[in-house]
PDB file of N, CA and C in Angstrom:
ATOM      1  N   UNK A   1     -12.568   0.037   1.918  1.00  0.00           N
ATOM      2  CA  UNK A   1     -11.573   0.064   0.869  1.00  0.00           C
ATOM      3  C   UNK A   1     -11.539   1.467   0.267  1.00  0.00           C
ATOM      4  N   UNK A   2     -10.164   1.879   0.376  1.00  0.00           N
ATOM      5  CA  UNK A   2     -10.235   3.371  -0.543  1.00  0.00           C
ATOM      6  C   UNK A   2      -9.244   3.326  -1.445  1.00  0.00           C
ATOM      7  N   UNK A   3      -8.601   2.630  -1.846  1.00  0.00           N
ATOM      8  CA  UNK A   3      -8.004   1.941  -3.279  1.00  0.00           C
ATOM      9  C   UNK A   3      -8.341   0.895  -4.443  1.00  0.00           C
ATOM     10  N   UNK A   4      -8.346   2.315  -5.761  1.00  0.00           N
ATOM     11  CA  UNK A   4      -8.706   1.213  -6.456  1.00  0.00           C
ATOM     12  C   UNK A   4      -7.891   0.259  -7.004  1.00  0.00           C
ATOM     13  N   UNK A   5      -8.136  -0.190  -8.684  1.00  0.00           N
ATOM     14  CA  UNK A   5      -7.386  -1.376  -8.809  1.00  0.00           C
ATOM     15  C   UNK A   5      -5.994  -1.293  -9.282  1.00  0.00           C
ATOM     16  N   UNK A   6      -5.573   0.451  -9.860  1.00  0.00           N
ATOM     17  CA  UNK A   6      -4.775   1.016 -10.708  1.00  0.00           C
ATOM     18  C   UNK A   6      -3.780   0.999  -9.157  1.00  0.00           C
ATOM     19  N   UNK A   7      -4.179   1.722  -8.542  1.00  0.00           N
ATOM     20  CA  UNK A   7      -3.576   2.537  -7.479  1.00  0.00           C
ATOM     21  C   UNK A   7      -2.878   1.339  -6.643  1.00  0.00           C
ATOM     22  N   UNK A   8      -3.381  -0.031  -6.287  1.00  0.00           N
ATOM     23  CA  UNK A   8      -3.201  -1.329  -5.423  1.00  0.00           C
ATOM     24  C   UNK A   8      -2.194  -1.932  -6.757  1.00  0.00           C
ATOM     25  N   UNK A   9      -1.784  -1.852  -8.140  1.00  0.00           N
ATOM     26  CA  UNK A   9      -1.189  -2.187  -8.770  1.00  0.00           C
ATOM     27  C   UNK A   9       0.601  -1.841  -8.752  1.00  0.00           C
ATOM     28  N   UNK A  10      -0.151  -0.559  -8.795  1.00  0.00           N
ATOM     29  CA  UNK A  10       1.595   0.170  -8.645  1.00  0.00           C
ATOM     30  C   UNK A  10       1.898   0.315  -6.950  1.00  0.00           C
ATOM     31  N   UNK A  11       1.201   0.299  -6.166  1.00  0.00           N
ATOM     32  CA  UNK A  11       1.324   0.046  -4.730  1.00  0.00           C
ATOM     33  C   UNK A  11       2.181  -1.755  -4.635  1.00  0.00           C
ATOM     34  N   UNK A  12       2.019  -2.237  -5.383  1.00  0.00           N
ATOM     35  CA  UNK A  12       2.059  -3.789  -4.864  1.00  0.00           C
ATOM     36  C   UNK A  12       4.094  -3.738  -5.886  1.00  0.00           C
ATOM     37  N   UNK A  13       3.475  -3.571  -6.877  1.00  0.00           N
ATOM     38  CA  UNK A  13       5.349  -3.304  -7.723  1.00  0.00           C
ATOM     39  C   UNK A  13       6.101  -2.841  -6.995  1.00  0.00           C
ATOM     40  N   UNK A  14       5.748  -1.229  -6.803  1.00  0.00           N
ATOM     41  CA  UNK A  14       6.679  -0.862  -5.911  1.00  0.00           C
ATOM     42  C   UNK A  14       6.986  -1.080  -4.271  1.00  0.00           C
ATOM     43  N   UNK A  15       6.197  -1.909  -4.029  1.00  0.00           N
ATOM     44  CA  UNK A  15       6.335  -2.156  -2.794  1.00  0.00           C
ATOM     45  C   UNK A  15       7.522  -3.782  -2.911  1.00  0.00           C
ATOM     46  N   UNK A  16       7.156  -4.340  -3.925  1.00  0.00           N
ATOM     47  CA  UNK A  16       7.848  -5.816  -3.955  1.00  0.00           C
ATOM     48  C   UNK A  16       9.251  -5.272  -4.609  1.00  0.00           C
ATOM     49  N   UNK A  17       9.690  -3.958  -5.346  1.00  0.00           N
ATOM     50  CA  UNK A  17      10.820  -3.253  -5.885  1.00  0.00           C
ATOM     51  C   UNK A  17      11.446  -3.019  -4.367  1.00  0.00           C
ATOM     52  N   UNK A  18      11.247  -2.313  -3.436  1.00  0.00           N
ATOM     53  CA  UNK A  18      11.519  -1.635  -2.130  1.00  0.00           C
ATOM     54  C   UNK A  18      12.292  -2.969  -1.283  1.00  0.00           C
ATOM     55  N   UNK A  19      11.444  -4.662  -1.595  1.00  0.00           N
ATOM     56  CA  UNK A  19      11.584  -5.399  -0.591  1.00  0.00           C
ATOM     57  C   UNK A  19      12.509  -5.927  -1.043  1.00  0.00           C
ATOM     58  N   UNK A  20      12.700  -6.412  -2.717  1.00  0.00           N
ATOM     59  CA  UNK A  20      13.826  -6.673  -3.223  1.00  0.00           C
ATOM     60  C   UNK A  20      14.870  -5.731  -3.386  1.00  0.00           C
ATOM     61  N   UNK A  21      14.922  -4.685  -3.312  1.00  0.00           N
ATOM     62  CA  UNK A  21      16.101  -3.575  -3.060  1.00  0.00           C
ATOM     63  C   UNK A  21      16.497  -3.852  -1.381  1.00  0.00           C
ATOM     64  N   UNK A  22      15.754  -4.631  -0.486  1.00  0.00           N
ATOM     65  CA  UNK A  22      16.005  -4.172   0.565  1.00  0.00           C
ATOM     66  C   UNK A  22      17.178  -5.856   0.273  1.00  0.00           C
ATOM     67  N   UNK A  23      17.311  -6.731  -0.307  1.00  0.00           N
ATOM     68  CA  UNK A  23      17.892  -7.616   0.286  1.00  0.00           C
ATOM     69  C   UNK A  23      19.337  -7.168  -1.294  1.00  0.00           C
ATOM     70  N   UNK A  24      19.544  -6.494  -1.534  1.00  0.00           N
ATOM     71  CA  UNK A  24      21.147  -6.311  -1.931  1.00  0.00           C
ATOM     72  C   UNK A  24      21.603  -5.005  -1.893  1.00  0.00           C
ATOM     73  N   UNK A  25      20.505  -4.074  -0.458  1.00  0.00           N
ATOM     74  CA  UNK A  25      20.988  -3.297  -0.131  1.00  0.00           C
ATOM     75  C   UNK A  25      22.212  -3.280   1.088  1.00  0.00           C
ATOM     76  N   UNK A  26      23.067  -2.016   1.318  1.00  0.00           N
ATOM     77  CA  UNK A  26      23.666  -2.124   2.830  1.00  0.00           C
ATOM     78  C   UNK A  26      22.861  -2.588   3.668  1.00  0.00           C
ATOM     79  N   UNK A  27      23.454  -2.536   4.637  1.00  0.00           N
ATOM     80  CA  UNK A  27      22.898  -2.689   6.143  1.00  0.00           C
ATOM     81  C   UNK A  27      22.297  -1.170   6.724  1.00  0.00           C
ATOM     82  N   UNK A  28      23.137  -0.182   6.160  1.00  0.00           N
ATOM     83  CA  UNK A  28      22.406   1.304   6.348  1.00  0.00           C
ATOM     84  C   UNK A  28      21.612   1.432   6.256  1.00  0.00           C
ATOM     85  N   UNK A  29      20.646   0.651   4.655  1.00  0.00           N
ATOM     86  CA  UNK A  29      19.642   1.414   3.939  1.00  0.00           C
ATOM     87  C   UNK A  29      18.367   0.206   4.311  1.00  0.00           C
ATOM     88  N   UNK A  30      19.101  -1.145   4.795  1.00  0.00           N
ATOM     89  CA  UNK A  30      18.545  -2.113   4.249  1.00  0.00           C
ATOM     90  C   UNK A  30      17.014  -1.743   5.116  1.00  0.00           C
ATOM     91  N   UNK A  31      16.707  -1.482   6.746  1.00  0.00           N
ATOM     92  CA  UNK A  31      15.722  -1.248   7.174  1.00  0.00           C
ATOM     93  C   UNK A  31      14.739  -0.365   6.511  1.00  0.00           C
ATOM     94  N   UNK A  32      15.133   0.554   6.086  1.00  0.00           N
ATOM     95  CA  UNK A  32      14.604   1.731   5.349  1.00  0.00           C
ATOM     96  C   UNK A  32      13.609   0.903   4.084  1.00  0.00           C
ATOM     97  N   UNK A  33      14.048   0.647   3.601  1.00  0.00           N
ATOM     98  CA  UNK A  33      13.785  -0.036   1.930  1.00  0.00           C
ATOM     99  C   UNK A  33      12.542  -1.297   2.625  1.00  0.00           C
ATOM    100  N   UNK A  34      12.944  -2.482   4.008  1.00  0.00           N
ATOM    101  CA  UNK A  34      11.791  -2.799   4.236  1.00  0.00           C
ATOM    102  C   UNK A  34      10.722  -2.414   4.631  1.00  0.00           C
ATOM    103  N   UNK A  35      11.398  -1.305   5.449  1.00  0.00           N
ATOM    104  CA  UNK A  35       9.281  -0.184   5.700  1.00  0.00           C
ATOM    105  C   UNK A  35       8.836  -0.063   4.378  1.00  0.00           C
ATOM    106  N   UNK A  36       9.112   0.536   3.955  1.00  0.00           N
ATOM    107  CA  UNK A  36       8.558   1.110   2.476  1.00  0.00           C
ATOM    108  C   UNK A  36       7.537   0.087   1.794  1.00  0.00           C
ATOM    109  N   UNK A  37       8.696  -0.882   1.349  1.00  0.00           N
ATOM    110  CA  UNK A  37       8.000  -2.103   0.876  1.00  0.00           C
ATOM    111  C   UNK A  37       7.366  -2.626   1.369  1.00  0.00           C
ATOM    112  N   UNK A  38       7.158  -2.974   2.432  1.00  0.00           N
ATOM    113  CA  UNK A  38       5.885  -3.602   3.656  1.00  0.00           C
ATOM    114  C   UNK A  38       4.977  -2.707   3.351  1.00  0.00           C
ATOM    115  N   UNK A  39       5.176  -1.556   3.318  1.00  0.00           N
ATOM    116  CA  UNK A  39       4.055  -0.677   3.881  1.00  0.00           C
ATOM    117  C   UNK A  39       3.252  -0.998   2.140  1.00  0.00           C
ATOM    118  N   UNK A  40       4.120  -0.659   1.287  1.00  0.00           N
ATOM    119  CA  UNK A  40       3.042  -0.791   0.123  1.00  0.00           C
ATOM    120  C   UNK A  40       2.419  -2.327  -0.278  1.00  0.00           C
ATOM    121  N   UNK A  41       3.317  -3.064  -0.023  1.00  0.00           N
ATOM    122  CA  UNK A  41       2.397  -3.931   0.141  1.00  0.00           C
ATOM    123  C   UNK A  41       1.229  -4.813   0.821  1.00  0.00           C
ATOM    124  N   UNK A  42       1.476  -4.226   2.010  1.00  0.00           N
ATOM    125  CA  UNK A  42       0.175  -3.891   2.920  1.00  0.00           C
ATOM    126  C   UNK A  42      -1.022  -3.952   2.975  1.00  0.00           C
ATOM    127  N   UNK A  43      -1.094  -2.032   2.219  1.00  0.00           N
ATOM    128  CA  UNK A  43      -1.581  -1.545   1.805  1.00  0.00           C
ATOM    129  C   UNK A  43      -2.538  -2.075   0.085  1.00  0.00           C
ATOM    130  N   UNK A  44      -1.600  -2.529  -0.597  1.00  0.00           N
ATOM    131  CA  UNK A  44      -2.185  -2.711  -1.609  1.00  0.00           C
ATOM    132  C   UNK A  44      -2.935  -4.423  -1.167  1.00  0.00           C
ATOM    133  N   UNK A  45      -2.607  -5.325  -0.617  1.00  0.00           N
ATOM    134  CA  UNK A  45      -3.456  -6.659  -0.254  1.00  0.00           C
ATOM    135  C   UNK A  45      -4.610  -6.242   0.224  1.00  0.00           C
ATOM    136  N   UNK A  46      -4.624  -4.927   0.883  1.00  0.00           N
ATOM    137  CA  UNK A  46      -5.506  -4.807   1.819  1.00  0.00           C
ATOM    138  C   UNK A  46      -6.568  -3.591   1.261  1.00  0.00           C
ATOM    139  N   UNK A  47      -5.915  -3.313   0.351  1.00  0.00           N
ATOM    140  CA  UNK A  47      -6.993  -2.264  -0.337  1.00  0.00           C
ATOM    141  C   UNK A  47      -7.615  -0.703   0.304  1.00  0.00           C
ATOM    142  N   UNK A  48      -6.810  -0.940   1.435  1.00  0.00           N
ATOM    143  CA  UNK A  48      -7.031   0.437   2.504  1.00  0.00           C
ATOM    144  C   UNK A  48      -5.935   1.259   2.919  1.00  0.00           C
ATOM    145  N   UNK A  49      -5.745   2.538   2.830  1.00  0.00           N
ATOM    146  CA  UNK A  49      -4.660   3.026   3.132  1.00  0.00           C
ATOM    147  C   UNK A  49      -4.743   4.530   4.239  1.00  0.00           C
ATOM    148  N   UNK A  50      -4.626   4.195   5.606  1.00  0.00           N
ATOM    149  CA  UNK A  50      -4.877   5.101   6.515  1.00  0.00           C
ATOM    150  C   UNK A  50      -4.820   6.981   6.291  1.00  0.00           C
ATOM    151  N   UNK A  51      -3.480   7.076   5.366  1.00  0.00           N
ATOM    152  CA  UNK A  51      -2.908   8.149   4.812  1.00  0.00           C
ATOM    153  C   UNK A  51      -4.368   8.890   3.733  1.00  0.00           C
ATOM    154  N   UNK A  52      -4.624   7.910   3.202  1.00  0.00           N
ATOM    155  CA  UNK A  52      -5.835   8.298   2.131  1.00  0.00           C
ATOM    156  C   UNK A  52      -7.094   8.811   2.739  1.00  0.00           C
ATOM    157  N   UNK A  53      -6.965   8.055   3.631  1.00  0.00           N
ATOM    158  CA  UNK A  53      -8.735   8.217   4.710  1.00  0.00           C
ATOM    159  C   UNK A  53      -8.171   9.454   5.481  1.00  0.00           C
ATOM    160  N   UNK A  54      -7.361  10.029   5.843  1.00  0.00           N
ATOM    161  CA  UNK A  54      -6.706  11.282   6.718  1.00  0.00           C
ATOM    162  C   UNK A  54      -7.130  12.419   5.723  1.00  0.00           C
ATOM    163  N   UNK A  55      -6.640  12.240   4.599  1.00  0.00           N
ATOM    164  CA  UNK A  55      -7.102  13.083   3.272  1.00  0.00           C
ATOM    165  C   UNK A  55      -8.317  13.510   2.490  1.00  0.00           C
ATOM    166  N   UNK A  56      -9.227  12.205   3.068  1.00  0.00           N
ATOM    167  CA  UNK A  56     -10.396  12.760   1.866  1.00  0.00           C
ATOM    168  C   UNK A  56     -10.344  11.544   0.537  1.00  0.00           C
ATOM    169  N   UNK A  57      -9.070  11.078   0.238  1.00  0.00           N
ATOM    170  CA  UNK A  57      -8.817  10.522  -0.979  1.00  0.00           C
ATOM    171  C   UNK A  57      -9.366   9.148  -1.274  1.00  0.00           C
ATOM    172  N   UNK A  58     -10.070   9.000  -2.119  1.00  0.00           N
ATOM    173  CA  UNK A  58     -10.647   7.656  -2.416  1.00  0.00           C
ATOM    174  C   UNK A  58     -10.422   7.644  -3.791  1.00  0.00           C
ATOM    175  N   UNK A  59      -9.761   6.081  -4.175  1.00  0.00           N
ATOM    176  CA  UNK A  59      -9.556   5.773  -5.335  1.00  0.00           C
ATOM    177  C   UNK A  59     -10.390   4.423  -5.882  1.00  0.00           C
ATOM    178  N   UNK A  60     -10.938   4.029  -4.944  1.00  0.00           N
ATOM    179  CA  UNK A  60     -12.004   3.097  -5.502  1.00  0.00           C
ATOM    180  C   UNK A  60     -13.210   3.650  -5.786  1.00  0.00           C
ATOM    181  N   UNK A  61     -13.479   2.271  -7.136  1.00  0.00           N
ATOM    182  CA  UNK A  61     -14.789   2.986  -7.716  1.00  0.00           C
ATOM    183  C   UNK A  61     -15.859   2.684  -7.027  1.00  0.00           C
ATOM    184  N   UNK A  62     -16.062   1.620  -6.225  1.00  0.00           N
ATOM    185  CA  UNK A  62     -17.558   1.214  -5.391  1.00  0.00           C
ATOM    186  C   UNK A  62     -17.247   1.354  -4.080  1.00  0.00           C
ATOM    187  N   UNK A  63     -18.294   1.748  -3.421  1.00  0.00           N
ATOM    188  CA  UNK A  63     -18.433   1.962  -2.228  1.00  0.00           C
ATOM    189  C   UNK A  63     -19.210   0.606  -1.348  1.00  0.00           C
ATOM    190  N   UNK A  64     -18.832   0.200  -0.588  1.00  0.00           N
ATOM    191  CA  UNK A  64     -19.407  -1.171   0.372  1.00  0.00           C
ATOM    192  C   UNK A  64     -19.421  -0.775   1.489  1.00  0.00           C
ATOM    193  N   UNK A  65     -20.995  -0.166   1.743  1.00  0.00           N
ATOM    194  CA  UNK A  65     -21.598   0.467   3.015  1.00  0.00           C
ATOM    195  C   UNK A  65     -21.960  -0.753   3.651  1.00  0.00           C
ATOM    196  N   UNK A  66     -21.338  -1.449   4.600  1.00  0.00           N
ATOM    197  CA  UNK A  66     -22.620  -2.378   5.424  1.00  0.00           C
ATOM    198  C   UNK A  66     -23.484  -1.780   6.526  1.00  0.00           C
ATOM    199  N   UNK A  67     -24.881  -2.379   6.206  1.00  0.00           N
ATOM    200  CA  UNK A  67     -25.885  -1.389   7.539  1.00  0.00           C
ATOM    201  C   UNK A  67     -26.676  -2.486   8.027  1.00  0.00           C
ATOM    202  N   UNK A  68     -26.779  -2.316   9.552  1.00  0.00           N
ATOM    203  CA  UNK A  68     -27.308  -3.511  10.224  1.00  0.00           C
ATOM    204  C   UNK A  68     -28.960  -3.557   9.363  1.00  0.00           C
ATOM    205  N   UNK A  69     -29.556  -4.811   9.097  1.00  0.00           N
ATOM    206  CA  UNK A  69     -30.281  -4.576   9.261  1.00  0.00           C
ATOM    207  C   UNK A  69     -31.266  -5.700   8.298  1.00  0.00           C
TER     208      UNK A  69
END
């Protein structure tokens, strides 16, 4: 997990803003608006965000190392 709880908050709004924009959008835009929104909400259920781990960026406060053993 590299999101914390702030960051998975406004990830999850704007992602459910994107999905509901996507259904009284055109037909132009309408695909567009569901990536977006999928993607943040995704992301925020899932508490991990590939883009963040490419970066360095961690926004969660605990770390959950599992080690065999």
């Amino acid at each position: 997990m590299n999101l914390g709880i702030f960051d998975r908050l406004i990830r999850l709004l704007a992602g459910l803003g994107f999905v509901f924009f996507d259904y009284i959008a055109t037909s132009n835009w309408e695909i567009i608006f569901f990536i977006i929104g999928a993607w943040g909400v995704m992301t925020s259920v899932f508490g991990w965000c590939p883009f963040y781990r490419l970066m360095g960026i961690d926004t969660c406060p605990t770390n959950f190392n599992v080690t065999d053993g």
